[in-house]
N, C-alpha and C. Protein backbone atom coordinates (compact mmCIF):
# COMPACT_ATOMS: atom_id res chain seq x y z
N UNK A 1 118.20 140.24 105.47
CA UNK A 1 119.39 139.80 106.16
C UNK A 1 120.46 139.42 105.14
N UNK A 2 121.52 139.53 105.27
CA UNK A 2 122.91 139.91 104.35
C UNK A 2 123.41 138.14 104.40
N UNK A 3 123.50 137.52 103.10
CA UNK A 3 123.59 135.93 103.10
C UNK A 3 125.04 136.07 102.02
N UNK A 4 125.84 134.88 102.36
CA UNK A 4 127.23 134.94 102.16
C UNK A 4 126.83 133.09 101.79
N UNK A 5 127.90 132.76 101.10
CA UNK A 5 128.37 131.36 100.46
C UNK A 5 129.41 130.90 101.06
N UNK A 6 129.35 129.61 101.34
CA UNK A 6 130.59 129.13 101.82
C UNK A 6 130.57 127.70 101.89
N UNK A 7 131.62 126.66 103.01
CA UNK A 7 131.60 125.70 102.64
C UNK A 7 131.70 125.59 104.29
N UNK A 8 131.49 124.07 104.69
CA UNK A 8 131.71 123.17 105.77
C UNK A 8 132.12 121.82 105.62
N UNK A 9 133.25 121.81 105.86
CA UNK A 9 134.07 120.41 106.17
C UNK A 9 133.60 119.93 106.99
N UNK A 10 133.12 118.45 106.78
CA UNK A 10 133.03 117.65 108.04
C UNK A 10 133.89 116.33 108.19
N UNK A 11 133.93 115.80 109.39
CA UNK A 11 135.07 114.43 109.07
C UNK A 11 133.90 113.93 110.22
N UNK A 12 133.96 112.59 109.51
CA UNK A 12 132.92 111.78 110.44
C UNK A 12 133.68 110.49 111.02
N UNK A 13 134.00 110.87 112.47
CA UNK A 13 134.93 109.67 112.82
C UNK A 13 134.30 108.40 113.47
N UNK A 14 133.02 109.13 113.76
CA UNK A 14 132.27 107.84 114.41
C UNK A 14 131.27 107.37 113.66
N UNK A 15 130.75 106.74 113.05
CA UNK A 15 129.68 105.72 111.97
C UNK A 15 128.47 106.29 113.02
N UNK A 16 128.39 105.74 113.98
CA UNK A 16 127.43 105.92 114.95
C UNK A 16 126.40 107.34 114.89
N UNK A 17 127.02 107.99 114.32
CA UNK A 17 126.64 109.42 114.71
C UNK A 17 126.34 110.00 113.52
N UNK A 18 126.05 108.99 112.59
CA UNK A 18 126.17 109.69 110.77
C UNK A 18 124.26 109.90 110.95
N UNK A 19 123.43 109.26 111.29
CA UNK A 19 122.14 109.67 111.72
C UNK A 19 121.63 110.65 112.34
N UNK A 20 122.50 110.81 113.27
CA UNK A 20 122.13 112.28 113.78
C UNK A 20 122.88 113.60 113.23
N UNK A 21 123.75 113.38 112.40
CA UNK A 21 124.36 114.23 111.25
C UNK A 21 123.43 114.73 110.05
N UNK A 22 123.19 113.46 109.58
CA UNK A 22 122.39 114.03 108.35
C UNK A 22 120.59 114.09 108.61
N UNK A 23 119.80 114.22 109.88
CA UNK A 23 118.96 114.55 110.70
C UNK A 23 119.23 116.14 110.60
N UNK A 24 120.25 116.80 111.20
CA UNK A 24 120.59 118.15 111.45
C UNK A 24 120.82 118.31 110.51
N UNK A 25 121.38 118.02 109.09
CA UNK A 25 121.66 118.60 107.79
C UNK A 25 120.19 118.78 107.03
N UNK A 26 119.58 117.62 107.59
CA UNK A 26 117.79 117.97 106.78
C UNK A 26 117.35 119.53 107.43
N UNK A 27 117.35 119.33 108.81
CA UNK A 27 116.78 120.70 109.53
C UNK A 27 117.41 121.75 108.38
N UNK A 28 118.29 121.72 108.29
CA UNK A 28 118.62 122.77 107.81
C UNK A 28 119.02 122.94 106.17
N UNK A 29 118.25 122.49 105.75
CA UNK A 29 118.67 121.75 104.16
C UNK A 29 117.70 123.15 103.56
N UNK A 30 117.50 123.80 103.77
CA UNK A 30 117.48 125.37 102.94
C UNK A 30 118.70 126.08 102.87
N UNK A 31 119.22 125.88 103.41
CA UNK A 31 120.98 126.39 103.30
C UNK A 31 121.83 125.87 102.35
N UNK A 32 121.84 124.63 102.51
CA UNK A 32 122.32 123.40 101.50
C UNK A 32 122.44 123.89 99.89
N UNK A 33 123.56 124.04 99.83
CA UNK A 33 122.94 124.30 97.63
C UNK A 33 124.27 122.78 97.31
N UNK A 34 124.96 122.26 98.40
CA UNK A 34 125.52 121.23 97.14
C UNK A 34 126.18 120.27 98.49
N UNK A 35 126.36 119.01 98.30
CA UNK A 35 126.85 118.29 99.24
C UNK A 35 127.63 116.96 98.70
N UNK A 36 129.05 116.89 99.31
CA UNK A 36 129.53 116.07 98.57
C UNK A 36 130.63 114.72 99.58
N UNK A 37 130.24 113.67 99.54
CA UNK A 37 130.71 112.85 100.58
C UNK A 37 131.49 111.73 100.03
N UNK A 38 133.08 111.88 100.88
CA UNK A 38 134.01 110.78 100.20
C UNK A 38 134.18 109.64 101.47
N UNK A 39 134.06 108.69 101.26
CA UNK A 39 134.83 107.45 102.30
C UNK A 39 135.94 107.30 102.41
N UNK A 40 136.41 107.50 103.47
CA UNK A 40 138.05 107.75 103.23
C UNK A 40 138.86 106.53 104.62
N UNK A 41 139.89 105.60 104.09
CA UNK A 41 140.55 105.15 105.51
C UNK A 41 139.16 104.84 106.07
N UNK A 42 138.62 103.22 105.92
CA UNK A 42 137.54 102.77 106.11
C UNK A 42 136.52 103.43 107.17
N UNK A 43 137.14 103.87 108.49
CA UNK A 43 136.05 104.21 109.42
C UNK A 43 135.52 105.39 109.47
N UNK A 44 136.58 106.93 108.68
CA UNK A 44 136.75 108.15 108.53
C UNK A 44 135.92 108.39 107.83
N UNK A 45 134.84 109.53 107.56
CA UNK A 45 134.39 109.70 106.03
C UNK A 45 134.87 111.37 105.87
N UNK A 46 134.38 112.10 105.04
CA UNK A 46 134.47 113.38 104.98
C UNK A 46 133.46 113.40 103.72
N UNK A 47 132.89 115.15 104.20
CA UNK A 47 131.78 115.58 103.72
C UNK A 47 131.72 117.20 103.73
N UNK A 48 131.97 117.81 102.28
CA UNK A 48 132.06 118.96 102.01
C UNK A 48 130.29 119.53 101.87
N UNK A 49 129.78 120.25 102.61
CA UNK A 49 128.28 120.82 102.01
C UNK A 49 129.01 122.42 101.60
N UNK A 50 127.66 122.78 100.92
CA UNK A 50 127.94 124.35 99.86
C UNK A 50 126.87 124.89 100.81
N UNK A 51 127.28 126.18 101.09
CA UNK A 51 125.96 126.81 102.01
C UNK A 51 125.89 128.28 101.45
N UNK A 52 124.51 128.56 101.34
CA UNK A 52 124.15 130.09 101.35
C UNK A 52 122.97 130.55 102.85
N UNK A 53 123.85 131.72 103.09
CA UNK A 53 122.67 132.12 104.50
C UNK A 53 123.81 133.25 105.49
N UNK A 54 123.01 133.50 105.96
CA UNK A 54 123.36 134.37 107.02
C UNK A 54 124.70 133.52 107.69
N UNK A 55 124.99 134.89 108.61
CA UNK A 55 126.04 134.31 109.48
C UNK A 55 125.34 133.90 110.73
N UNK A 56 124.63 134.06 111.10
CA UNK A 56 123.91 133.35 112.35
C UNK A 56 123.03 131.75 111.94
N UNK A 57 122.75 131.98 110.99
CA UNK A 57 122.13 130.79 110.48
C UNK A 57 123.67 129.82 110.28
N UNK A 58 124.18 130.40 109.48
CA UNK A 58 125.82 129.47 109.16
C UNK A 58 126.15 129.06 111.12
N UNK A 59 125.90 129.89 111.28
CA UNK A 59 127.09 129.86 112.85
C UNK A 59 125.97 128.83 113.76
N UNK A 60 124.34 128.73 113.67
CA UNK A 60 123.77 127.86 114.00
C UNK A 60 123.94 126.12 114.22
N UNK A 61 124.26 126.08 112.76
CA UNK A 61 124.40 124.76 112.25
C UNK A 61 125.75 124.59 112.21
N UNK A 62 126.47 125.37 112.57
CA UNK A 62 127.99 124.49 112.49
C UNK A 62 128.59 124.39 113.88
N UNK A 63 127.56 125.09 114.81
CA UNK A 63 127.70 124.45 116.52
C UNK A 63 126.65 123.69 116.64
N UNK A 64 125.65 123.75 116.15
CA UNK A 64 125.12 122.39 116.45
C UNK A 64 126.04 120.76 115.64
N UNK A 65 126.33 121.39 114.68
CA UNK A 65 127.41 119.89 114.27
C UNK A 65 128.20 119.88 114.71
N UNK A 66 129.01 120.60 115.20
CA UNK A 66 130.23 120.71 116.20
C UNK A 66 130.19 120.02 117.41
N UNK A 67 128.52 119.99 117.98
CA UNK A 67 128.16 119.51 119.21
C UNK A 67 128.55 118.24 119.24
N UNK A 68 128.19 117.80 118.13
CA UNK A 68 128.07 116.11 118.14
C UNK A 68 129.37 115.66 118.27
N UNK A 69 129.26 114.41 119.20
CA UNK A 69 130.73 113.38 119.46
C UNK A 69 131.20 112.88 118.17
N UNK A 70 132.01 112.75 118.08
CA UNK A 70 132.91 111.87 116.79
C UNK A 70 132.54 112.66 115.36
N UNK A 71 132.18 114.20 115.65
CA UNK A 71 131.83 114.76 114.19
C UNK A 71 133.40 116.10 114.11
N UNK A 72 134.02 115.85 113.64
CA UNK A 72 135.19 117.26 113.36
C UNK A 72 134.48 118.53 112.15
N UNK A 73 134.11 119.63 112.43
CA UNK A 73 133.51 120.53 111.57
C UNK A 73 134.62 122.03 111.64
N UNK A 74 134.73 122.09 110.27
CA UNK A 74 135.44 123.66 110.20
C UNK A 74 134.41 124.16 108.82
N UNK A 75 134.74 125.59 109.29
CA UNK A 75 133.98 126.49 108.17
C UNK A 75 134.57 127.48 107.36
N UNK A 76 134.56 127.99 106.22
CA UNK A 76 134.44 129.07 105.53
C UNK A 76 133.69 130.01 104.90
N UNK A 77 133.65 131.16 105.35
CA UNK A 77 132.68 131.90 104.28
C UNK A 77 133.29 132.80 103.30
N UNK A 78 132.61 133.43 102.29
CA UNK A 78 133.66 134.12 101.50
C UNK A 78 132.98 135.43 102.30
N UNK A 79 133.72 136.61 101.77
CA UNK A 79 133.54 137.84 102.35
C UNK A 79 132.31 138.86 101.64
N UNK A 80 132.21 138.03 100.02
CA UNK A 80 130.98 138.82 99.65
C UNK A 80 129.57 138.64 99.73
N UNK A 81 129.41 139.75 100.15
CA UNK A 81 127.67 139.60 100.71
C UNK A 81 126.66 139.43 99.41
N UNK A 82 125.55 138.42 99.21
CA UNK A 82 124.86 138.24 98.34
C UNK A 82 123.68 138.97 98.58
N UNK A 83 123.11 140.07 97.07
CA UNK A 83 122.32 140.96 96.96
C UNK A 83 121.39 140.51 97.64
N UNK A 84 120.21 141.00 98.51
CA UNK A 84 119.12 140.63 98.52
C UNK A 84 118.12 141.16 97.67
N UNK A 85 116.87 139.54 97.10
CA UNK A 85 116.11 140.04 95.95
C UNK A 85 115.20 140.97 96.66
N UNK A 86 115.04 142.14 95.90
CA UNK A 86 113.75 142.81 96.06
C UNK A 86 112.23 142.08 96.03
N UNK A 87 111.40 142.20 97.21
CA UNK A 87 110.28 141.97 97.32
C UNK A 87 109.20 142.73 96.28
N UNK A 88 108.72 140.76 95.59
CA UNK A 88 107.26 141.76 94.51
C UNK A 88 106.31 141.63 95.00
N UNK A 89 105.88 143.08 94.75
CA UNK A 89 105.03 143.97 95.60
C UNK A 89 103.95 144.26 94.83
């Protein structure tokens, strides 16, 4: 399956909901290659993760974070597709 790099913005407006955020970021913490979280305007936070994976896998996890109340999520991917390694055989 054809895996692409990219990033996901998150803005975390509700405190409340940072548990069930980074719960769904474990599920899916094979994707994860880098994650980086600023406190911003005391109640706000924001949180850049680095992702490699499919587009269904990407598109998984960024409606399931999307789902959540008080979570704002946007995405990017870049357009180049990462080789897949050959299986040793």
């Amino acid at each position: 399956m054809e895996k692409r790099i990219g990033f996901i913005g998150i803005i975390v407006e509700d405190k409340n909901q940072v548990a069930a955020l980074n719960e769904l970021l474990s599920q899916y913490g094979h994707l994860i290659m880098g994650r980086m979280g600023i406190p911003h305007h005391g109640s706000v936070n924001v949180i850049v993760v680095i992702i490699e994976g499919s587009n269904d896998e990407i598109g998984a996890l960024t409606g399931k974070l999307g789902s959540i109340k008080g979570i704002l999520v946007r995405s990017a991917l870049s357009s180049y597709a990462i080789p897949e390694e050959p299986d040793n055989v």
